[in-house]
C-alpha atoms as a PDB file:
ATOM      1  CA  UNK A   1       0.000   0.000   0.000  1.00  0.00           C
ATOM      2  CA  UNK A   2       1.215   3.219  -1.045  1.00  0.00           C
ATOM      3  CA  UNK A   3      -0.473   6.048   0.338  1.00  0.00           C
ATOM      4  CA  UNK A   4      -0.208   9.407  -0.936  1.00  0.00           C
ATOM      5  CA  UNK A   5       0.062  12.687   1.281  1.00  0.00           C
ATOM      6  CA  UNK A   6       1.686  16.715   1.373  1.00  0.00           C
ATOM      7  CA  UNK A   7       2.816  18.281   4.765  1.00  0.00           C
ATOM      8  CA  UNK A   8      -0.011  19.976   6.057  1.00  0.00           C
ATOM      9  CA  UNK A   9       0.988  23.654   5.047  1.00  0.00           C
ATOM     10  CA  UNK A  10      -1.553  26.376   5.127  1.00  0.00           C
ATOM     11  CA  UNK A  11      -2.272  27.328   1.937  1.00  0.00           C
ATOM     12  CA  UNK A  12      -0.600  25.033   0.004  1.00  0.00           C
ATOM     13  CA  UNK A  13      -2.971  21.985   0.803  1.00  0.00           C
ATOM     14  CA  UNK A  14      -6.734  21.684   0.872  1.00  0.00           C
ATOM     15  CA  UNK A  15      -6.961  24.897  -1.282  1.00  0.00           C
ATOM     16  CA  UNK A  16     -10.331  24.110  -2.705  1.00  0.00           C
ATOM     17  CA  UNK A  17     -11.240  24.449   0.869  1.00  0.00           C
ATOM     18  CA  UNK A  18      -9.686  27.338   1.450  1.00  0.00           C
ATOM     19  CA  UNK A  19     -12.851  29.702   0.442  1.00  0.00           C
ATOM     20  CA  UNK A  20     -15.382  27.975   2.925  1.00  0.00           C
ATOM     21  CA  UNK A  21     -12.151  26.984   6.578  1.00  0.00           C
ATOM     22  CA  UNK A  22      -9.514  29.345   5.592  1.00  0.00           C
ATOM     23  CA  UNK A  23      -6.236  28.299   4.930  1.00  0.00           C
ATOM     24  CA  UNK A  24      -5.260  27.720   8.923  1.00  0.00           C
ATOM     25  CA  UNK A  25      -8.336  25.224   8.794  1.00  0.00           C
ATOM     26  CA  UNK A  26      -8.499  23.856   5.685  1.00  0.00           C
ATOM     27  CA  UNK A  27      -4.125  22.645   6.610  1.00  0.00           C
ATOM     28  CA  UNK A  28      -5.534  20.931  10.436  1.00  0.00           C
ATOM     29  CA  UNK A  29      -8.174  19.097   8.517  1.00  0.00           C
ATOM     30  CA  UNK A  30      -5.798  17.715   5.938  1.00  0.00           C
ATOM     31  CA  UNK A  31      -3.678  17.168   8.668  1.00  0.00           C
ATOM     32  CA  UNK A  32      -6.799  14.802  10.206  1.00  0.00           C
ATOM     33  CA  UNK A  33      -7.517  13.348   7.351  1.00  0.00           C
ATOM     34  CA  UNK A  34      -4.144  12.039   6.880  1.00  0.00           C
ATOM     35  CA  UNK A  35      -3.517  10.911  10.289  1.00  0.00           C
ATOM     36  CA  UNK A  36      -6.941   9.113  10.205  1.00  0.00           C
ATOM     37  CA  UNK A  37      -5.838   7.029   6.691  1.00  0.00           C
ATOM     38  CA  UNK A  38      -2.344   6.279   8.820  1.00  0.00           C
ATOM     39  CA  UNK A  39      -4.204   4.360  11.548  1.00  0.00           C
ATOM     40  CA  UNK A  40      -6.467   3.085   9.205  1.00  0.00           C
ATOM     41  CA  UNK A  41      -3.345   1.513   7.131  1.00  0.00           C
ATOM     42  CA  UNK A  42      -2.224   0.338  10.575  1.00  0.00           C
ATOM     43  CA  UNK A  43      -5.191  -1.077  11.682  1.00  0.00           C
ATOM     44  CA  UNK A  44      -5.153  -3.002   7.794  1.00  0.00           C
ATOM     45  CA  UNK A  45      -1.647  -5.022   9.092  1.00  0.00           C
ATOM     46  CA  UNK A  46      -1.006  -4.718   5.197  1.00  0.00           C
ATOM     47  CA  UNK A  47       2.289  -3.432   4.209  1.00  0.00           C
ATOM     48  CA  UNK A  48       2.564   0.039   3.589  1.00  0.00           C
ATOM     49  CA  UNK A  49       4.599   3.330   2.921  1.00  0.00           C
ATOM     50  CA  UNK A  50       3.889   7.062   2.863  1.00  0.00           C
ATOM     51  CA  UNK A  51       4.894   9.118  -0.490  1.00  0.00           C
ATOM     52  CA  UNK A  52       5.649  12.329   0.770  1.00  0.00           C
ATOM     53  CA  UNK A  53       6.143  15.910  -0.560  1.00  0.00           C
ATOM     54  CA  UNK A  54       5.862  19.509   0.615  1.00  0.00           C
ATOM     55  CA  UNK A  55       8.571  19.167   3.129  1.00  0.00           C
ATOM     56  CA  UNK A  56      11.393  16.980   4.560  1.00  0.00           C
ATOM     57  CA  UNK A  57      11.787  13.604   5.357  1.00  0.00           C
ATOM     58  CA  UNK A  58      12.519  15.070   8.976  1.00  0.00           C
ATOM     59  CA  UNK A  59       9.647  17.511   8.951  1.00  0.00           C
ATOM     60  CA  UNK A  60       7.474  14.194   8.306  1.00  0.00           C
ATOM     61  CA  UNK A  61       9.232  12.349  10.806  1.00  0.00           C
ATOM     62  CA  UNK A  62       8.088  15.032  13.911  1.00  0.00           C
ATOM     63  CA  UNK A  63       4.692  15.090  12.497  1.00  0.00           C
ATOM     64  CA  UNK A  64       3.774  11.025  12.260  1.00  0.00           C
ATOM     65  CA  UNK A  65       6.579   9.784  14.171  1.00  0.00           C
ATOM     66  CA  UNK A  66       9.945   7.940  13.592  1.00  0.00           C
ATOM     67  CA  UNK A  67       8.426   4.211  12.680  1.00  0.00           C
ATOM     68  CA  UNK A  68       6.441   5.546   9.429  1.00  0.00           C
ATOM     69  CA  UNK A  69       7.845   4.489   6.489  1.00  0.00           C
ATOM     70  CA  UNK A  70       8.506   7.800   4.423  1.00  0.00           C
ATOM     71  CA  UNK A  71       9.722   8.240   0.645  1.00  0.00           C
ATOM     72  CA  UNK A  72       9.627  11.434  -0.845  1.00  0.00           C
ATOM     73  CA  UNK A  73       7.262  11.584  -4.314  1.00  0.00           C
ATOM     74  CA  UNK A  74      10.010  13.362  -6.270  1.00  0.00           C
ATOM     75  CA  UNK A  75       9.902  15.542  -9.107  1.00  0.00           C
ATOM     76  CA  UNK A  76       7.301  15.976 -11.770  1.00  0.00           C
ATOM     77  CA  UNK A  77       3.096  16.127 -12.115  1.00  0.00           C
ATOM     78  CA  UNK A  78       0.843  13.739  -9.760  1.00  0.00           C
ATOM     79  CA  UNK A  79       0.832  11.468 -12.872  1.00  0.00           C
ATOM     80  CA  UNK A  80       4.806  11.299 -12.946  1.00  0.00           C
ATOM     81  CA  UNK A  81       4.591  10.575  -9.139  1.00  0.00           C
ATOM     82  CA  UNK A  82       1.596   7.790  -9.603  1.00  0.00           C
ATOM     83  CA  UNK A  83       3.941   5.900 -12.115  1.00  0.00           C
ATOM     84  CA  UNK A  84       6.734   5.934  -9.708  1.00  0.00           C
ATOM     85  CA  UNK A  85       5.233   4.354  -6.604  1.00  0.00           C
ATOM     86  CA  UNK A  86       3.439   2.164  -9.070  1.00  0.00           C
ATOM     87  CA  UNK A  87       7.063   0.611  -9.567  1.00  0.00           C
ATOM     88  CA  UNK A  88       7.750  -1.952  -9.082  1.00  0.00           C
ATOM     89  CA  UNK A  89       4.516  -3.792  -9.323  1.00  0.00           C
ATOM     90  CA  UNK A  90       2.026  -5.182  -7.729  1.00  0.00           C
ATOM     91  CA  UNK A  91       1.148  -1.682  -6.182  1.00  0.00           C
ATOM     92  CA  UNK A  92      -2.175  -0.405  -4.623  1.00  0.00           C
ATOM     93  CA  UNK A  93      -2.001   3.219  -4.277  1.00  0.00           C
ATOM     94  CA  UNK A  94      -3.997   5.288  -2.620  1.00  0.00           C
ATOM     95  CA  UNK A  95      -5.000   8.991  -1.300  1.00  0.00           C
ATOM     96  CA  UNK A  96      -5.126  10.536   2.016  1.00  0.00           C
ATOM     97  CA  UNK A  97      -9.142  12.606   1.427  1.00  0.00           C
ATOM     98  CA  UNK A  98     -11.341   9.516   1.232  1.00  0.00           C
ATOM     99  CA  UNK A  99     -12.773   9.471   5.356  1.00  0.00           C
ATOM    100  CA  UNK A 100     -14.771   6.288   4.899  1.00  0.00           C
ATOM    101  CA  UNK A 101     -11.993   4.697   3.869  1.00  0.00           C
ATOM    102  CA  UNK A 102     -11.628   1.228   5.833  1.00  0.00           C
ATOM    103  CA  UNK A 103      -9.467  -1.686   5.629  1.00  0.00           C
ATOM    104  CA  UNK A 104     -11.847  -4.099   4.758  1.00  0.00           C
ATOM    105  CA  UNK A 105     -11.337  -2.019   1.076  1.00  0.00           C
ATOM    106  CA  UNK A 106      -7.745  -2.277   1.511  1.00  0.00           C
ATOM    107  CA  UNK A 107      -8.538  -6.213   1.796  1.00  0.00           C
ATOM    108  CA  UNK A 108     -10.531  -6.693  -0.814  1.00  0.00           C
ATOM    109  CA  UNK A 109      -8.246  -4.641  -3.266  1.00  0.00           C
ATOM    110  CA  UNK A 110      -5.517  -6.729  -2.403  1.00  0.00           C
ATOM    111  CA  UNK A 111      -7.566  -9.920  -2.806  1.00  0.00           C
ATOM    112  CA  UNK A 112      -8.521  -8.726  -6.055  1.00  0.00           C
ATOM    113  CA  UNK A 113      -5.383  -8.408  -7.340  1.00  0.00           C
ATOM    114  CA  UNK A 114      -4.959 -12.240  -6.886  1.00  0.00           C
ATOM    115  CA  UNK A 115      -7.313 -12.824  -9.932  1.00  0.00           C
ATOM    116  CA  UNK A 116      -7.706  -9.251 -11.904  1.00  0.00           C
ATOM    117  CA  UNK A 117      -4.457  -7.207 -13.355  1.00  0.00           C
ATOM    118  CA  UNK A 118      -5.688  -4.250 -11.545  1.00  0.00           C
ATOM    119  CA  UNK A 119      -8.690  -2.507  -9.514  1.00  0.00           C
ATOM    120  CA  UNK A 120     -10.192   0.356  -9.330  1.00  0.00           C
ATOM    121  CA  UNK A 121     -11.717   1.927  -6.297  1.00  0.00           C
ATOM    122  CA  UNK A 122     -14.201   5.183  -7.937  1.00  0.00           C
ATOM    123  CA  UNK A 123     -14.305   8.117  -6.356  1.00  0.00           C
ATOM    124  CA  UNK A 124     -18.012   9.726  -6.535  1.00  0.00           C
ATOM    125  CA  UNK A 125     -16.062  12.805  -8.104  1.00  0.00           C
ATOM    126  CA  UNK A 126     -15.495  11.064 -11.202  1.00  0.00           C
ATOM    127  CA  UNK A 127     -11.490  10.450  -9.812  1.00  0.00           C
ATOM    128  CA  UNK A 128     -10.918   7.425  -7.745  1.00  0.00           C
ATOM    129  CA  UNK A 129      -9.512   6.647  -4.244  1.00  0.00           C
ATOM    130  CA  UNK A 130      -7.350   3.937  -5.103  1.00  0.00           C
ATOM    131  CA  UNK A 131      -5.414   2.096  -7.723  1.00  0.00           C
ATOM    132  CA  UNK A 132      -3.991  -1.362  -7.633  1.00  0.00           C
ATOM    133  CA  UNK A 133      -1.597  -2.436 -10.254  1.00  0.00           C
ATOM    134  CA  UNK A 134       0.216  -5.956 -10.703  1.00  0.00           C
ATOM    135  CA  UNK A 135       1.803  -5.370 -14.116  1.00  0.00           C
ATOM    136  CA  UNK A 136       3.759  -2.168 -15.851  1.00  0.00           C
ATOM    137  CA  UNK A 137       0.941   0.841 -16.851  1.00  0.00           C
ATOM    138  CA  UNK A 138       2.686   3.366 -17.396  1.00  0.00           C
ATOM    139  CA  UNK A 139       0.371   4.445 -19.979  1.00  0.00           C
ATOM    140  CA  UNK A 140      -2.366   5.418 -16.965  1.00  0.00           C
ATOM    141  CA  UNK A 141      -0.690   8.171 -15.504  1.00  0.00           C
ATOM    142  CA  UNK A 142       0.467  10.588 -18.729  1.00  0.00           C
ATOM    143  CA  UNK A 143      -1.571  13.387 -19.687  1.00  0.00           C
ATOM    144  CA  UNK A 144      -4.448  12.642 -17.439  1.00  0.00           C
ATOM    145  CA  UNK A 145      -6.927  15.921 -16.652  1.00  0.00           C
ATOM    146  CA  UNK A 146      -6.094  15.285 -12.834  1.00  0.00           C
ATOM    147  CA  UNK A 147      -8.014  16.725 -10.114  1.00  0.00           C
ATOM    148  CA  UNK A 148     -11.518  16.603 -13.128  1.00  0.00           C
ATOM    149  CA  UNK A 149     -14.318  14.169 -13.265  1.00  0.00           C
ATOM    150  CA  UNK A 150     -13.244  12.628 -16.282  1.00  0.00           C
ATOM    151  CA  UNK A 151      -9.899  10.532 -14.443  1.00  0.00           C
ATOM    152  CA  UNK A 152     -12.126   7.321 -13.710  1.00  0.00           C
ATOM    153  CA  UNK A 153     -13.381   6.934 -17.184  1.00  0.00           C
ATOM    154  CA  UNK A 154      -9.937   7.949 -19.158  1.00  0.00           C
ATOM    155  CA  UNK A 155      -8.468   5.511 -16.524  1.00  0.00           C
ATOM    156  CA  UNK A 156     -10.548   2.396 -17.768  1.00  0.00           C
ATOM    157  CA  UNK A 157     -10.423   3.035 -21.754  1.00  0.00           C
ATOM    158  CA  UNK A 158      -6.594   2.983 -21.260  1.00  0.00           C
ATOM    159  CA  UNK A 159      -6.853  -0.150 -19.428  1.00  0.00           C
ATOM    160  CA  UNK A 160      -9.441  -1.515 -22.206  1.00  0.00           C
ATOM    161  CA  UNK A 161      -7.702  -0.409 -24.964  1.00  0.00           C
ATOM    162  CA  UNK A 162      -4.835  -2.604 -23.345  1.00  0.00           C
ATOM    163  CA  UNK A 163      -7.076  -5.156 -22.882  1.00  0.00           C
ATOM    164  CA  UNK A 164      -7.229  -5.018 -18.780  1.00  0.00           C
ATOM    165  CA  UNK A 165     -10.855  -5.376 -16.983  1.00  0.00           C
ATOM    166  CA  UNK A 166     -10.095  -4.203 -13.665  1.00  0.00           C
ATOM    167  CA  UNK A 167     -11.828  -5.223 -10.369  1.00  0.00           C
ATOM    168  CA  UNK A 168     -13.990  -2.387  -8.594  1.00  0.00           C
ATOM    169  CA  UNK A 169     -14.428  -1.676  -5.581  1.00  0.00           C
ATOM    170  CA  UNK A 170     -17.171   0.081  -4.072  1.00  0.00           C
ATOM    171  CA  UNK A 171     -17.481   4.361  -4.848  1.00  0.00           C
ATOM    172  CA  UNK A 172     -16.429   6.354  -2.392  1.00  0.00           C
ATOM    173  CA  UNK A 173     -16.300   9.988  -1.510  1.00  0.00           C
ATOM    174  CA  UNK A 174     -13.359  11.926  -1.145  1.00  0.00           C
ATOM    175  CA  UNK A 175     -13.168  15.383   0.844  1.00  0.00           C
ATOM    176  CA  UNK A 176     -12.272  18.071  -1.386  1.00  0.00           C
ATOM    177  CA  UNK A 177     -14.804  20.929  -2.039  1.00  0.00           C
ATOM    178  CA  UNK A 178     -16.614  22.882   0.605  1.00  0.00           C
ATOM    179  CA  UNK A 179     -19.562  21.022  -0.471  1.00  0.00           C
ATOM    180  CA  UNK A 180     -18.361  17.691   0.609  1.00  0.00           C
ATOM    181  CA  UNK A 181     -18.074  19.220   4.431  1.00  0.00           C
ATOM    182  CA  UNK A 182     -21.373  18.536   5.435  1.00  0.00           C
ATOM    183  CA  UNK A 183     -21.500  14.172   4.533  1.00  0.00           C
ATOM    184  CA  UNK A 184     -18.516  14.638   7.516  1.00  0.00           C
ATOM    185  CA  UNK A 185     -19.127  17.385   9.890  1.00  0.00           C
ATOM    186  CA  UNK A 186     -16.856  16.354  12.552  1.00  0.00           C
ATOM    187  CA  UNK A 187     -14.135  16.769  10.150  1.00  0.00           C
ATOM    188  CA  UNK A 188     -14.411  20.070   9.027  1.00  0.00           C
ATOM    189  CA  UNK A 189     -15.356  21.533  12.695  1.00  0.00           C
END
């Protein structure tokens, strides 16, 4: 499991938010939302690492603690970074925003890598939440319209046109716009 996070800078994360928490806000419930996905992957007992950018290594390392496994996304777009962690496979990415995230969908996207070249896990948004992988695809992750509603349904006529079917998992809702605060209202309080 590869999950996918920025240190929790005001202004520089959660900007979408920004307009409706303020940038002091919108960085503490970013800051939530990935600490909640780290004891989530914890309470999975799957493997996992955090790909990390907006600050150092060290800066990560006071926030979550010595014990987390840290690499630093590098250089490049979100789809250069994808196709990195997506090496070597299998990989199951996935992002920090989605609350109802649980391990039972880590489970089952592992299990379904067992019998399907990859699986999807839609995001309501027209994105999705996570991305398993057992074969080389780099072909996914170049000129995608990231951050749009169209990233689900470029992401499986690549994989057709390559002949993949990938497993899905259930849709799920990520927390980006200030519309999406009231389906968690703890979170954004």
């Amino acid at each position: 499991m590869v999950l996918f996070t920025r240190f929790p800078e005001p202004g520089r994360v959660k900007t979408r938010l920004i307009p409706a928490l303020g940038p002091e806000r919108a960085a503490a419930l970013h800051s939530r939302l990935t600490e909640r996905a780290l004891d989530m992957l914890r309470s999975a007992g799957l493997p996992f690492e955090l790909r990390v950018t907006g600050a150092s290594l060290a800066r990560f390392r006071a926030w979550l603690g010595e014990a987390v496994p840290l690499t630093d996304q590098g250089e490049g777009d979100l789809g250069a970074r994808l196709a990195r962690a997506a090496r070597p496979p299998p990989a199951i990415l996935v992002g920090a925003d989605i609350p109802d995230l649980a391990p039972f969908h880590l489970h089952a996207a592992a299990a379904a890598l067992r019998s399907h070249p990859a699986v999807i896990g839609p995001a309501t948004d027209g994105g999705y939440y996570l991305l398993g992988l057992c074969e080389p695809t780099a072909f996914l992750f170049d000129a995608m319209p990231w951050g749009t509603d169209a990233v689900f349904a470029i992401t499986t006529r690549r994989l057709a046109r390559h002949g993949i079917t990938p497993a899905l998992l259930e849709p799920l809702s990520d927390l980006d716009r200030p519309e999406d605060l009231a389906r968690w209202p703890d979170l954004g309080a």
